[in-house]
Protein backbone atom coordinates (compact mmCIF):
# COMPACT_ATOMS: atom_id res chain seq x y z
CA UNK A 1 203.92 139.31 95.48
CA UNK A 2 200.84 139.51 93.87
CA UNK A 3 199.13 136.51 92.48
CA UNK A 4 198.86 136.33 88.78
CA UNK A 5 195.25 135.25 87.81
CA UNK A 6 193.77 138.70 89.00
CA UNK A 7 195.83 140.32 86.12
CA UNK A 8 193.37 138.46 83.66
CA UNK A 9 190.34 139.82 85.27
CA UNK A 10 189.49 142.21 82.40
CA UNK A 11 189.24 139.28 80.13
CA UNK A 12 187.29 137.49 82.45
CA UNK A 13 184.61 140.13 83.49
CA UNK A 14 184.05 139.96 79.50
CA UNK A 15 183.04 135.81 79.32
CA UNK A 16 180.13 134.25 78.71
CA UNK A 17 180.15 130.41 80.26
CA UNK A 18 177.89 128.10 79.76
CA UNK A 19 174.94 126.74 81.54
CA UNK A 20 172.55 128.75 84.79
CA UNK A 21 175.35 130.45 86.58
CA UNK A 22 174.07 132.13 89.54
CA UNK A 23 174.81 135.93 89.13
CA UNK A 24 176.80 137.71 91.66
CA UNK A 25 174.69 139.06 94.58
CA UNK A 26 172.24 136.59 94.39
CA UNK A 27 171.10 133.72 97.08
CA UNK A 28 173.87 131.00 96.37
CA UNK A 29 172.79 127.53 96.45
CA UNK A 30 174.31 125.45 99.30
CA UNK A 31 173.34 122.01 99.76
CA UNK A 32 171.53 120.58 102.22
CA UNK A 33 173.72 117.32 102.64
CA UNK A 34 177.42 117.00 102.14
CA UNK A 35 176.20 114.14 100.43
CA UNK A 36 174.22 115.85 97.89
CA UNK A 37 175.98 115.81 94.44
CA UNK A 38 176.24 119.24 93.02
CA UNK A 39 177.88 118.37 89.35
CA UNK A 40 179.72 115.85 87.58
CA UNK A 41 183.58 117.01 86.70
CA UNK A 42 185.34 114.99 85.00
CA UNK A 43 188.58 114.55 87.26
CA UNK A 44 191.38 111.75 88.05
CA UNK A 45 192.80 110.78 91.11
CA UNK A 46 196.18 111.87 89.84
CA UNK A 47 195.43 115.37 89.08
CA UNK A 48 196.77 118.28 91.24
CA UNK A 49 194.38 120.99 91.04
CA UNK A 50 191.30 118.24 90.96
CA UNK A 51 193.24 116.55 94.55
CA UNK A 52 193.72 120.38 95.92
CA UNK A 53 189.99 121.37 95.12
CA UNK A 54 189.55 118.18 97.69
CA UNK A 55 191.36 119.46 100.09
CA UNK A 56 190.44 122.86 100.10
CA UNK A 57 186.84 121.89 100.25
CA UNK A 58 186.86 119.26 103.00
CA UNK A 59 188.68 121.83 105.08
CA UNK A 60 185.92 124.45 104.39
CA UNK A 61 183.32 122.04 105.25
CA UNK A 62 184.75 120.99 108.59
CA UNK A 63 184.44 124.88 109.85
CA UNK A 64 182.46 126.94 107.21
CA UNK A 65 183.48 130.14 109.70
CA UNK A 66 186.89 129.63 109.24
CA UNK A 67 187.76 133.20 107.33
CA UNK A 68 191.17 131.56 105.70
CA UNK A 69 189.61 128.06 104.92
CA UNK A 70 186.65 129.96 103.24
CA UNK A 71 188.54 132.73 101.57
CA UNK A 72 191.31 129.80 100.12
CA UNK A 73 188.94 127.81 98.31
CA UNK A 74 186.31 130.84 97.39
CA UNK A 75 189.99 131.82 94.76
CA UNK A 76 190.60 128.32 94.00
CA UNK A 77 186.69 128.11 92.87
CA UNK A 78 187.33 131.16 90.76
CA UNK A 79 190.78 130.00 89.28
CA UNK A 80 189.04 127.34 87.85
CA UNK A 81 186.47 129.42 85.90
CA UNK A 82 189.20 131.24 84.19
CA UNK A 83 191.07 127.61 83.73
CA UNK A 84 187.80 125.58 82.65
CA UNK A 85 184.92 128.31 81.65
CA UNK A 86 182.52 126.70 84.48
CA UNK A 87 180.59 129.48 86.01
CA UNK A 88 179.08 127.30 88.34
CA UNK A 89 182.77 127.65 90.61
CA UNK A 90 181.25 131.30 91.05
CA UNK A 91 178.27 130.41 92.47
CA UNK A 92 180.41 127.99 94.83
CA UNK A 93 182.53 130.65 95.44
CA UNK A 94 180.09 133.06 96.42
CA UNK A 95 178.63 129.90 98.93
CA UNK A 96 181.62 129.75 100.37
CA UNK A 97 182.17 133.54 101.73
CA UNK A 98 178.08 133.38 102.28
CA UNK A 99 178.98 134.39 106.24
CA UNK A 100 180.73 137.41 105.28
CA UNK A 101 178.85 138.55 101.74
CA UNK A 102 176.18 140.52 102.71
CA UNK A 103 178.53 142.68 105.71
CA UNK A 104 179.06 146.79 104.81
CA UNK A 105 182.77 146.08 106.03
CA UNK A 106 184.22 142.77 105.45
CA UNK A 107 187.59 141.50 106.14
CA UNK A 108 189.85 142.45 103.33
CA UNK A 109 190.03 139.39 101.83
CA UNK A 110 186.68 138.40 101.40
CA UNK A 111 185.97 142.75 99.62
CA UNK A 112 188.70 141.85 97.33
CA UNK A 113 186.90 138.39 96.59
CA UNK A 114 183.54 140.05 96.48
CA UNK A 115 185.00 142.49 93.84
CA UNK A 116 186.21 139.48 91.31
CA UNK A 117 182.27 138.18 91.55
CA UNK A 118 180.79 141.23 91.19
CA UNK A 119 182.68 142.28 88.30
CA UNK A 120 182.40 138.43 86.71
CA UNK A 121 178.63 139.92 86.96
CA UNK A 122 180.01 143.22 84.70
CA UNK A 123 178.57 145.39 88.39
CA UNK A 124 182.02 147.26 87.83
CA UNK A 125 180.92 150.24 90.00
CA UNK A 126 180.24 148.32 93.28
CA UNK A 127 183.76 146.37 92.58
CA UNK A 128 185.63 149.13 92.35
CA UNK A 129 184.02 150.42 95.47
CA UNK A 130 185.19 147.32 97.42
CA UNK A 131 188.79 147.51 95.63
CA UNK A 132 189.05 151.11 96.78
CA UNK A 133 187.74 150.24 100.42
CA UNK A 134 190.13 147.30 100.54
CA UNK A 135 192.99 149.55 99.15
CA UNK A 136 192.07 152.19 102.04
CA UNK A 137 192.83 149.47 104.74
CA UNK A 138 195.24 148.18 103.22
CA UNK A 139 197.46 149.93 100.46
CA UNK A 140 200.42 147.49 99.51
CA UNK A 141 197.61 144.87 98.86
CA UNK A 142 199.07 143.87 95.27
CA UNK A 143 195.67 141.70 94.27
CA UNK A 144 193.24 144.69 94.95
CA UNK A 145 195.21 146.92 92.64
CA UNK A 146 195.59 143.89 89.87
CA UNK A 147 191.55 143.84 89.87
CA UNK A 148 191.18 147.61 90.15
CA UNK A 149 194.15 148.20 87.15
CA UNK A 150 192.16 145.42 84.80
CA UNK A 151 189.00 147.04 85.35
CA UNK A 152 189.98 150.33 84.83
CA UNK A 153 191.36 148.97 81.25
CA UNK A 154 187.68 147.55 80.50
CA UNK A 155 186.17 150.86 80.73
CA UNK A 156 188.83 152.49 78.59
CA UNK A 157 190.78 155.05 82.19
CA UNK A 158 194.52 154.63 80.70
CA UNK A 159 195.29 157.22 83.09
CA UNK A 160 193.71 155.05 86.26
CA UNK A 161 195.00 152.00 84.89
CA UNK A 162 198.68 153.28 84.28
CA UNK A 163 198.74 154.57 88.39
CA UNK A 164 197.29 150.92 88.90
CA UNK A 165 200.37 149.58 87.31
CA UNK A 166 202.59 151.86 89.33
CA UNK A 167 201.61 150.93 92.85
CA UNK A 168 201.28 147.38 91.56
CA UNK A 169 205.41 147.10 90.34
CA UNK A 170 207.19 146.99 93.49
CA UNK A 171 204.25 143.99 94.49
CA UNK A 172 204.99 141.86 92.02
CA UNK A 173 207.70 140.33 89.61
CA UNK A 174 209.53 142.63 87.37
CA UNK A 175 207.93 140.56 84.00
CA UNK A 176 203.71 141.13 85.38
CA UNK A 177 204.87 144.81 85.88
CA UNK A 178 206.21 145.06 82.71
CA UNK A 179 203.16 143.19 81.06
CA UNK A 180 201.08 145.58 83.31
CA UNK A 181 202.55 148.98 81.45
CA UNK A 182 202.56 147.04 78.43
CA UNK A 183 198.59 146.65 78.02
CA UNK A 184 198.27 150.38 78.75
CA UNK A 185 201.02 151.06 76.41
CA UNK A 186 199.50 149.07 73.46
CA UNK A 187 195.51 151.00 73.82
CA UNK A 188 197.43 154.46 74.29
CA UNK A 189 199.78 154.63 71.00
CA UNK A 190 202.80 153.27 71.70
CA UNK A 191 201.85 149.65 70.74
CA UNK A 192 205.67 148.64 69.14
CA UNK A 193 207.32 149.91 71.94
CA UNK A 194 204.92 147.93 74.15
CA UNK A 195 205.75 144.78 72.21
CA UNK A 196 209.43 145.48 72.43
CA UNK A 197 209.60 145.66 76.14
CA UNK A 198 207.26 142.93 76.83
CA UNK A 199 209.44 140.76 74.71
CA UNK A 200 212.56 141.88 76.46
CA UNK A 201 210.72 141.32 79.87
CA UNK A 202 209.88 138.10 78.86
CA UNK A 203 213.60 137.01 77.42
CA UNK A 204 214.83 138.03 80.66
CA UNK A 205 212.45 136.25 83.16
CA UNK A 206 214.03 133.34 82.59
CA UNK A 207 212.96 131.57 86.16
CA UNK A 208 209.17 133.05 85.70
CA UNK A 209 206.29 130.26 86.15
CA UNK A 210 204.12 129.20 83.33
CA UNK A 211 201.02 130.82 84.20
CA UNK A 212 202.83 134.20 84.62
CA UNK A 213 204.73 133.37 81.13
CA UNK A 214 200.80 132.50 79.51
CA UNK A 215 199.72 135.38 80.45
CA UNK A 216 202.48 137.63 79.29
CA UNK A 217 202.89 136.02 75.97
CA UNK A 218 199.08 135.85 75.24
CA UNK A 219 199.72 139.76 76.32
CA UNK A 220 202.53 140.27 73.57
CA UNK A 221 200.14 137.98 70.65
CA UNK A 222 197.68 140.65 70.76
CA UNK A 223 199.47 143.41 70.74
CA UNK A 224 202.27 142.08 67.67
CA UNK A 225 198.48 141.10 66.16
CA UNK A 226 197.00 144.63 66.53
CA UNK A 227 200.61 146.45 64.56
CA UNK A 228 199.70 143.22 61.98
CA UNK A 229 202.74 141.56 62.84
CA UNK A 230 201.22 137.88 62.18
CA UNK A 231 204.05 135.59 62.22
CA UNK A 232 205.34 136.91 65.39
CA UNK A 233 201.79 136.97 67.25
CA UNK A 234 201.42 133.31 66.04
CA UNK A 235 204.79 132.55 67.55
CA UNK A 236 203.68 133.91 71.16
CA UNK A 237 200.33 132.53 70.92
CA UNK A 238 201.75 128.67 70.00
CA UNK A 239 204.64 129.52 72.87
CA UNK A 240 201.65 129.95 75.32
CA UNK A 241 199.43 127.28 74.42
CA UNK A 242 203.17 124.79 74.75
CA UNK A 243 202.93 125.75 78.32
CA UNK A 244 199.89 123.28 78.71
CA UNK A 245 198.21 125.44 81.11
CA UNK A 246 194.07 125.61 80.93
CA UNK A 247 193.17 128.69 79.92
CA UNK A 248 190.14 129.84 78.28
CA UNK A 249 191.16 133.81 77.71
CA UNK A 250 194.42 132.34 75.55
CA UNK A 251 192.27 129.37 73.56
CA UNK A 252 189.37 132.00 72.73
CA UNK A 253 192.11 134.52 71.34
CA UNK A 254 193.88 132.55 69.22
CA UNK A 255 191.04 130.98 67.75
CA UNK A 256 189.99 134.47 66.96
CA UNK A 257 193.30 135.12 65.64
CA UNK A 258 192.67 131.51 63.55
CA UNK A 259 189.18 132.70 62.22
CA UNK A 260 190.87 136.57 61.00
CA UNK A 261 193.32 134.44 59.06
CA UNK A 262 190.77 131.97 57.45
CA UNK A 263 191.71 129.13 59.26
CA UNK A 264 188.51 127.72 60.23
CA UNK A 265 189.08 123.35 59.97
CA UNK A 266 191.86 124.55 62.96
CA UNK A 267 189.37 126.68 65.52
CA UNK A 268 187.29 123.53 64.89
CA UNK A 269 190.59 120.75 65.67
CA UNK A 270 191.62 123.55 68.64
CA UNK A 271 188.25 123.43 70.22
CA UNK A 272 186.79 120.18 70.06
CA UNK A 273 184.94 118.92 73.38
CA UNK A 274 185.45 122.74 74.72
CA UNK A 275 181.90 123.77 74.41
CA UNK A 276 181.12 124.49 77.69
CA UNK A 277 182.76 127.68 77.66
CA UNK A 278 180.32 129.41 75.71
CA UNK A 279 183.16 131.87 74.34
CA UNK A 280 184.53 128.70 72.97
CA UNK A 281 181.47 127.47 71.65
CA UNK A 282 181.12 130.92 70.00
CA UNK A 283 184.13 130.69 68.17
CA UNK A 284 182.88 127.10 67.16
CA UNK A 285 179.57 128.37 65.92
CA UNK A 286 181.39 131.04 63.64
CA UNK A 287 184.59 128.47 61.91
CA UNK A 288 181.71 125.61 61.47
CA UNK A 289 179.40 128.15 59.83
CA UNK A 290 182.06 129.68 57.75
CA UNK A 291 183.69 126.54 56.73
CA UNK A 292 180.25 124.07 56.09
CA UNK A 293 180.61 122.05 58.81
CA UNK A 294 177.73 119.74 59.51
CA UNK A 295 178.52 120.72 63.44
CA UNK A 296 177.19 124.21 62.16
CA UNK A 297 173.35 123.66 62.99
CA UNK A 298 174.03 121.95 66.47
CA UNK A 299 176.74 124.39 67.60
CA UNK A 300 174.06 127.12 66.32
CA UNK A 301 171.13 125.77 68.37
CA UNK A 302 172.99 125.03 71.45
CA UNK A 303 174.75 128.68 71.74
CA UNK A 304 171.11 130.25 70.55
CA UNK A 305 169.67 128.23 73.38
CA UNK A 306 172.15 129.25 76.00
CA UNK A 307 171.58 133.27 75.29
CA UNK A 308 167.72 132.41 75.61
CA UNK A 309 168.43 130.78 79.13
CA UNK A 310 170.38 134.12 79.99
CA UNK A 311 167.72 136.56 78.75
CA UNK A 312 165.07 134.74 80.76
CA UNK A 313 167.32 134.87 83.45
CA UNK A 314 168.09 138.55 83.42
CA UNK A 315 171.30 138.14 82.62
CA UNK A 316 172.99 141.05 80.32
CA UNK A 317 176.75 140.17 80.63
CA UNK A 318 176.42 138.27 77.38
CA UNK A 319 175.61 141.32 74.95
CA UNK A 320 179.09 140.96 73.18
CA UNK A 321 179.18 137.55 72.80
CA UNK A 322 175.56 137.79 71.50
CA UNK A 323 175.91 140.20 69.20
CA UNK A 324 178.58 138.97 67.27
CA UNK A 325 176.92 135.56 67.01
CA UNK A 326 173.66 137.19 66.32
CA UNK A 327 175.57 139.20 63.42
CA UNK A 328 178.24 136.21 62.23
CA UNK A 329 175.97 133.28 62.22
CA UNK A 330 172.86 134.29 62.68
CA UNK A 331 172.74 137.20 59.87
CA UNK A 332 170.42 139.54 62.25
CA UNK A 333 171.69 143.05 61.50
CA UNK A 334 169.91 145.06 63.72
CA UNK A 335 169.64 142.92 66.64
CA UNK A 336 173.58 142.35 66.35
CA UNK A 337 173.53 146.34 66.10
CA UNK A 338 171.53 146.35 69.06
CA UNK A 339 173.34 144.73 71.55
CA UNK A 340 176.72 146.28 70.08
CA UNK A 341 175.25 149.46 71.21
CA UNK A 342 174.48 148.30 74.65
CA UNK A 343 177.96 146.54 75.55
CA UNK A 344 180.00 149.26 74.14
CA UNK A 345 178.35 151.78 76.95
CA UNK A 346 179.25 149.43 79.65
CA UNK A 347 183.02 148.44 78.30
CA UNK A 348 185.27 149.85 75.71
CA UNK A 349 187.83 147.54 75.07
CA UNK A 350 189.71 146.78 71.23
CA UNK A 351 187.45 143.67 70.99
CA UNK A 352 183.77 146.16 71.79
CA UNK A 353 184.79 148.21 69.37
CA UNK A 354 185.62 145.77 66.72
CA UNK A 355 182.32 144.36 67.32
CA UNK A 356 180.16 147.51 67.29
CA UNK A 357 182.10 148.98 64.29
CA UNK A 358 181.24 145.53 62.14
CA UNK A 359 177.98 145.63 63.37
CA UNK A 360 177.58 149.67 62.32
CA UNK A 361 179.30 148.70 58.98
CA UNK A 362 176.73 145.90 58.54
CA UNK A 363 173.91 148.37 58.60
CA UNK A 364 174.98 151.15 57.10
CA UNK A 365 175.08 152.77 59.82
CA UNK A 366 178.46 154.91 60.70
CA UNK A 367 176.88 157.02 63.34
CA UNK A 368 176.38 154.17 65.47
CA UNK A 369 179.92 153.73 65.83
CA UNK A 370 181.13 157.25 66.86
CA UNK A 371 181.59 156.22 70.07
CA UNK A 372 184.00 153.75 69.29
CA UNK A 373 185.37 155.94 66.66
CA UNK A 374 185.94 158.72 69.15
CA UNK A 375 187.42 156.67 71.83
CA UNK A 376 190.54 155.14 68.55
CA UNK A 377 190.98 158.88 68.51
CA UNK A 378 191.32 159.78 72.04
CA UNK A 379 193.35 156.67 73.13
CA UNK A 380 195.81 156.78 69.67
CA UNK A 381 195.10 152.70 69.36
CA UNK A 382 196.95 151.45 66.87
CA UNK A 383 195.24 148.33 65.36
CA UNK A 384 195.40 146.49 62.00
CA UNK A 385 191.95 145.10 62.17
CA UNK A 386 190.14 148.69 63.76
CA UNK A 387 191.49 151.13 61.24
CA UNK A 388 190.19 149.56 57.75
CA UNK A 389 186.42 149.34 59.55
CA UNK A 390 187.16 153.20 60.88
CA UNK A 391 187.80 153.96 57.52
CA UNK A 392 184.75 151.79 55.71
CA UNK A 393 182.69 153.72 58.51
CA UNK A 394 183.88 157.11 57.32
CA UNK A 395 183.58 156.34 53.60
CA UNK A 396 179.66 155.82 54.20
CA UNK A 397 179.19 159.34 54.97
């Protein structure tokens, strides 16, 4: 069966985290001492994942060669970025395979690992390239088609991503394959019948695991959101944050969901001490600025800070995030226009073109949005919050 967390990789290719995270392909740091104190997490003795992180990385350190002890915690590492929004775990992921990184052919495992850090990195070309070699050896490898499927959905192939979900449905439970067709199902026109079989799916699963319920019901909140169907997306979004597993994807879309409807005073409640995500300290920024919060100047100056590290860095991952803070809270127009631009020719999905289209509307601007305006008419999206901005854009003409 394949493992769940790879399903959310075209969320997570998309964050922005907080802090100097080493980009993928780069020299990792490993220290020189196991002695030597990398960072701080908060963690007690009585917590699973914190007491299996332990484990995983005292048996790695006993035989850093050891392809399964390496490979095991290199995924736990990631896991916890998607769980915690700590990009350092990929820089301790990418330690961990160091032996094997750099080879033309690795072991399977370790391409199909290499392809969820290189697309954290948004270097979708060269993961697909190790997803496809890794496929080639070995074909009923569920995980490799998860990745390959989500990334496909980033850069707007329905076609590639509903084959993806084909090969991946006799892999994996009958609820993720449902989930899988779903997604597709929701960019590509046929958004209420999506919703309708993902809820059945989910009614029926009735022995499925709470991650693989989070991320089918954050699955069915966007998509009753996008046919405007509030109360209902509200219902699967407070179902999946009941199921008290960390996720960052789920607490960033449901405060979006929160700041759409006005409800600022809760993003703020929802998100407290969560700001070193920088997604959630994004969505912090925008409900303190829009409801008067005193936090507004410090959440403002910390996140401005952050995208200043990245620049000088050479990091461009961040150009969505960016722009909409640069256009939300920071009020710069054609900066936020910008960087709109720039992300929406690397990755088209519902949330890109939101932002370019606002960012267009902003500045007057309607033919800097065609491309998102072409790609609502190709796919047949169906979205309560795209169409009134298509049709803003079209009245400037």
């Amino acid at each position: 069966m394949v493992a769940l967390r790879p399903l959310l990789s075209f969320s997570l290719s998309c964050l922005l985290f907080a802090g100097a995270a080493p980009r993928a392909g780069a020299e990792p740091y490993t220290p020189s001492a196991d002695s030597q104190v990398l960072a701080t997490v908060p963690a007690r003795a009585t917590d699973p994942r914190a007491r299996e992180l332990v484990a995983l990385r005292a048996a790695w350190r006993a035989n850093p060669q050891d392809l399964d002890a390496a490979v095991r915690l290199a995924r736990r590492y990631f896991q916890e970025v998607g769980a915690e929004g700590d990009p350092r775990y990929v820089g301790y992921a990418q330690a961990a395979l160091q032996p094997w990184w750099a080879l033309d052919d690795p072991p399977v495992p370790v391409r199909v690992l290499r392809a969820l850090l290189l697309q954290f990195d948004h270097r979708f070309g060269p993961a697909l390239a190790d997803l496809d070699a890794a496929l080639r050896e070995d074909p009923d490898n569920g995980e490799a088609w998860s990745w390959r499927t989500a990334i496909l959905m980033v850069q707007a192939d329905y076609a590639g991503a509903r084959e993806g979900c084909a090969h991946m449905a006799p892999l994996t439970t009958p609820l993720v394959a449902a989930a899988c067709r779903a997604q597709v199902d929701a960019s590509t026109g046929h958004a209420g019948a999506a919703a309708a079989a993902l809820d059945a799916a989910l009614r029926a699963a009735t022995d499925a695991g709470a991650d693989e319920r989070l991320w089918c019901l954050t699955r069915l909140a966007e998509i009753d959101e996008r046919l405007g169907r509030y109360e209902a997306a509200e219902a699967a979004f407070r179902a999946a944050m009941a199921l008290g597993v960390p996720d960052v994807y789920l607490l960033g879309a449901y405060a979006d969901f929160l700041l759409d409807r006005g409800r600022q005073a809760e993003v703020l409640a929802l998100l407290r001490d969560k700001e070193r995500a920088d997604v959630l300290l994004l969505r912090l920024a925008q409900a303190a600025k829009a409801s008067g919060s005193a936090e507004a100047p410090r959440y403002t100056r910390e996140l401005a800070a952050r995208f200043d590290a990245a620049r000088r860095r050479g990091d461009t991952t961040h150009r969505k995030e960016e722009s909409r803070f640069t256009l939300a809270v920071l009020g710069d127009v054609p900066r936020a226009l910008a960087l709109a631009r720039e992300n929406y020719a690397q990755q088209r999905e519902p949330i890109d073109a939101r932002i370019l289209m606002e960012a267009a509307l902003a500045a007057r601007d309607a033919a800097a949005a065609q491309p998102a305006l072409d790609w609502m008419a190709a796919s047949g999206i169906e979205s309560a919050a795209l169409q009134p901005l298509a049709a803003q854009l079209k009245g400037l003409r």
